[in-house]
Protein backbone atom coordinates (compact mmCIF):
# COMPACT_ATOMS: atom_id res chain seq x y z
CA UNK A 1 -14.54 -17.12 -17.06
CA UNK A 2 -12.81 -15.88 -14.23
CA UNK A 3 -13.97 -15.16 -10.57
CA UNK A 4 -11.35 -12.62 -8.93
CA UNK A 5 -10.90 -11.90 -5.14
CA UNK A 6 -9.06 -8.23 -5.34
CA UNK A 7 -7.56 -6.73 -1.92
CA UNK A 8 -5.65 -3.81 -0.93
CA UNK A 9 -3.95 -2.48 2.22
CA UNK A 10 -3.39 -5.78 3.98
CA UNK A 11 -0.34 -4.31 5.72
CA UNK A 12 0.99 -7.87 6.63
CA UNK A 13 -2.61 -9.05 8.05
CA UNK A 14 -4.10 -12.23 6.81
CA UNK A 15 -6.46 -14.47 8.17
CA UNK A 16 -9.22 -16.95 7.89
CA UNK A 17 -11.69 -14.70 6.30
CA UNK A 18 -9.53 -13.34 3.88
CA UNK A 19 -8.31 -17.16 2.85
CA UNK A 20 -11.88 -18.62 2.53
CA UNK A 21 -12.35 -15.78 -0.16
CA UNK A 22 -9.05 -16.48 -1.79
CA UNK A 23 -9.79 -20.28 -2.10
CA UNK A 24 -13.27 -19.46 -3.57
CA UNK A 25 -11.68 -17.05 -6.28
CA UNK A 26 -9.82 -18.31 -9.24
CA UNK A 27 -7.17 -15.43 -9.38
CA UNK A 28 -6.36 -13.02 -6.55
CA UNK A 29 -5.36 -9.72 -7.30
CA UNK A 30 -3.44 -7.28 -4.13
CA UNK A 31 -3.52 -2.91 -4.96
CA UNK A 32 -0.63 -2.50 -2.55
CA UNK A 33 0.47 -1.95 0.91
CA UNK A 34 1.20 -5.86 1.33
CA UNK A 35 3.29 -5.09 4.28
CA UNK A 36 4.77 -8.87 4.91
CA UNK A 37 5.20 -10.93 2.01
CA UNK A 38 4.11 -13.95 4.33
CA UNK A 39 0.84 -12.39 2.86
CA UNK A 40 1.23 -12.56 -0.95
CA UNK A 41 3.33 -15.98 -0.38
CA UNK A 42 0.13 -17.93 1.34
CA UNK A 43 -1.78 -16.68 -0.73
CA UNK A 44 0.39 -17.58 -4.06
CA UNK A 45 0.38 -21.33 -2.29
CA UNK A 46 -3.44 -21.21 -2.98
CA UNK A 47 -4.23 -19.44 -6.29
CA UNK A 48 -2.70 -17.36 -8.85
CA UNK A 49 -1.61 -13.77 -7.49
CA UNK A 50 -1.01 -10.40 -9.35
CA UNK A 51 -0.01 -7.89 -7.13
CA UNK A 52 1.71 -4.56 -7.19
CA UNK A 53 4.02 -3.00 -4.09
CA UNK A 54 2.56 0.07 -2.19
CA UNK A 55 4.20 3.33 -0.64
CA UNK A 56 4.85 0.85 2.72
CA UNK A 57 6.18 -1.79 1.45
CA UNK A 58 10.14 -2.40 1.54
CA UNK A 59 12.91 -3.79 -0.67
CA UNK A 60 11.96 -7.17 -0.90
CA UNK A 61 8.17 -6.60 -2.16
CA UNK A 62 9.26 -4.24 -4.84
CA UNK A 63 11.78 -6.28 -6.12
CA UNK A 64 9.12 -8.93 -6.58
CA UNK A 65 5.98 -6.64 -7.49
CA UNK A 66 6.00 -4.16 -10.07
CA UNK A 67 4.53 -0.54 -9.11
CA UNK A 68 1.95 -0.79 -12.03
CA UNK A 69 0.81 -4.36 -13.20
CA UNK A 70 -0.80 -3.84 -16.76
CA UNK A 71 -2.57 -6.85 -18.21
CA UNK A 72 -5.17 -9.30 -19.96
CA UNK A 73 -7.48 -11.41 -17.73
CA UNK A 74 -10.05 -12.89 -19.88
CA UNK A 75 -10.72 -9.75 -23.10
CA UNK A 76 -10.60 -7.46 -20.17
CA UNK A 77 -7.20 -4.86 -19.91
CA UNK A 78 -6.45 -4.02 -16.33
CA UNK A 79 -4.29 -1.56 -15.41
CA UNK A 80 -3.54 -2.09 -11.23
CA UNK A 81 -1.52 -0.07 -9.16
CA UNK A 82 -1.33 1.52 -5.17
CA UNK A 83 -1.90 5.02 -5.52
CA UNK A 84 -3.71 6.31 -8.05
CA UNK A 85 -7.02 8.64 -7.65
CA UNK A 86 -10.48 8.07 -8.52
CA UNK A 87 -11.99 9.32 -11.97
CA UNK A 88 -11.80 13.39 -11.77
CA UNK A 89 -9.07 13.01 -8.75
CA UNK A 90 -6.27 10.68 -10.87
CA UNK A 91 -2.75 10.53 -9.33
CA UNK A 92 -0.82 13.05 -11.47
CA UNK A 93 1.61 10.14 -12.92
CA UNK A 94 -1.79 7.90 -13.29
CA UNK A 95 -3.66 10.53 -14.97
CA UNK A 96 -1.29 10.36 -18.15
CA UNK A 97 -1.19 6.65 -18.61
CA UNK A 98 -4.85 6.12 -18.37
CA UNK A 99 -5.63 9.21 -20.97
CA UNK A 100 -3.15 7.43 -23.39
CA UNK A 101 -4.05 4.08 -23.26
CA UNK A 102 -7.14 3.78 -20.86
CA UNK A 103 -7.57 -0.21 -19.46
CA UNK A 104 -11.23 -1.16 -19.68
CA UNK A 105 -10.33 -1.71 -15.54
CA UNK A 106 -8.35 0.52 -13.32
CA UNK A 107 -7.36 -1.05 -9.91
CA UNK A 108 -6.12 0.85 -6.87
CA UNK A 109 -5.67 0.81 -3.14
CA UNK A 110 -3.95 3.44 -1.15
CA UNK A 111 -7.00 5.27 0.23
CA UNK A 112 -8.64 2.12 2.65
CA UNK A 113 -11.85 3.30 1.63
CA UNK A 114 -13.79 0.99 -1.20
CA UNK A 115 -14.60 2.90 -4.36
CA UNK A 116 -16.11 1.70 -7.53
CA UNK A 117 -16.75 4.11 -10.10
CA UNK A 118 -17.67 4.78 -13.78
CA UNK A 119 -15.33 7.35 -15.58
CA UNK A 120 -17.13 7.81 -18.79
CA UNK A 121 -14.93 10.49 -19.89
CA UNK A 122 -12.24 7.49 -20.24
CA UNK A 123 -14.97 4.96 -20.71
CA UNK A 124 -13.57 2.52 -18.05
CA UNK A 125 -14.42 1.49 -14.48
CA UNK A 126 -11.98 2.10 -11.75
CA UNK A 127 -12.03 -0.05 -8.56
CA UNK A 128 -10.77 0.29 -5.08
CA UNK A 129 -11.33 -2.84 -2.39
CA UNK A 130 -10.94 -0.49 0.50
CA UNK A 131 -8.71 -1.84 3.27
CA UNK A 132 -8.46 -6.42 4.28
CA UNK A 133 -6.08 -5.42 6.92
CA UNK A 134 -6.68 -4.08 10.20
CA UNK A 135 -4.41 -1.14 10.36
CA UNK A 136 -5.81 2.22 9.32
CA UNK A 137 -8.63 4.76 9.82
CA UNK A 138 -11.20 2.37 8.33
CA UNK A 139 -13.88 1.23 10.62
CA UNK A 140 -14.43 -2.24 8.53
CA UNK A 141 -12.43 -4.74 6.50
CA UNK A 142 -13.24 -4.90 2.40
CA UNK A 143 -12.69 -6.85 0.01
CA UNK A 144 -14.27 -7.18 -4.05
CA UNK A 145 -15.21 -10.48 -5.77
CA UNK A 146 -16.11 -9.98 -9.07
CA UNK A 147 -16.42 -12.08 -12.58
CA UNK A 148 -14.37 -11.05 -15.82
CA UNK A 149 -15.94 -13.63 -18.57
CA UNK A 150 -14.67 -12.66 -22.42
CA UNK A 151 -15.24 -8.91 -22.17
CA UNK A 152 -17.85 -8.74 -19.30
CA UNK A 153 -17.13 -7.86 -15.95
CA UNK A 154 -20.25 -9.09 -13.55
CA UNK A 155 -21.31 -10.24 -10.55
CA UNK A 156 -19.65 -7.51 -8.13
CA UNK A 157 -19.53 -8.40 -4.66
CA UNK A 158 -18.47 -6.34 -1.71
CA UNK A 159 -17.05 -8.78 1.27
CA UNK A 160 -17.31 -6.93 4.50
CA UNK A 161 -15.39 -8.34 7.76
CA UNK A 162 -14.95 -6.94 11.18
CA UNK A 163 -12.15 -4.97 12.29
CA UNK A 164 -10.56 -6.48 15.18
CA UNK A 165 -8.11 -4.67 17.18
């Protein structure tokens, strides 16, 4: 059993909110748009990290985060990357990879606006935290806590913080 803390769009925020989530999770996953990798490195001083670099992040984040992150967590396949639709709205390049070999979970951020969604067509669930950071349209901070235990993914949680300016 595994209890993950997923975030998007931090875009080089962190703070005390988002770290009391991160040490209560046993893996945290980031959907892009780090923006300072004094982000993903606190947090990788805390737990496990799987990340993937979004359309604002520079050199040094994609040369340590791949731009999709396809793997195993528990008998669950993920497939996580920054931009990549919603089920009937796909990211062209997205669309393909899930139709050939759909992950039971599809992760993305990009949009800063929290999304969880069946797609039955592809019979997986797709998941977007919304925005942790405090740059962007978005009028409050998001974050999802869920639990992947063998195949089962349970106990969704949406975290909700203020947006300070």
């Amino acid at each position: 059993m595994k209890k993950i803390l997923l975030l998007s769009d931090t875009h080089g925020f962190l703070d005390e909110t988002i770290l009391k989530y991160v040490r209560m999770a046993d893996e945290v996953w980031h959907a892009g748009d780090i923006g300072d990798l004094r982000v993903t490195d606190e947090i990788q001083r805390l737990k496990p990290l799987r990340a993937v670099y979004g359309n604002i992040d520079g050199a040094k984040a994609r040369m340590e985060f791949p731009l999709n992150n396809r793997f195993t967590c528990e008998n669950v396949e993920v497939l996580m990357t920054h931009i990549g639709g919603y089920p009937g709205k796909y990211a062209a390049g997205i669309r393909e990879m899930l139709v050939e070999n759909p992950p039971k979970l599809f992760i993305c951020g990009h949009s800063h606006i929290l999304k969880v969604m069946a797609d039955r067509n592809l019979n997986l669930l797709h998941m977007n935290p919304g925005a942790a950071g405090i740059s962007g349209f978005h009028q409050v901070r998001t974050m999802l806590r869920f639990v992947i235990d063998g195949e089962k993914i349970s106990d969704l949680e949406v975290v909700e913080a203020p947006k300070k300016s």
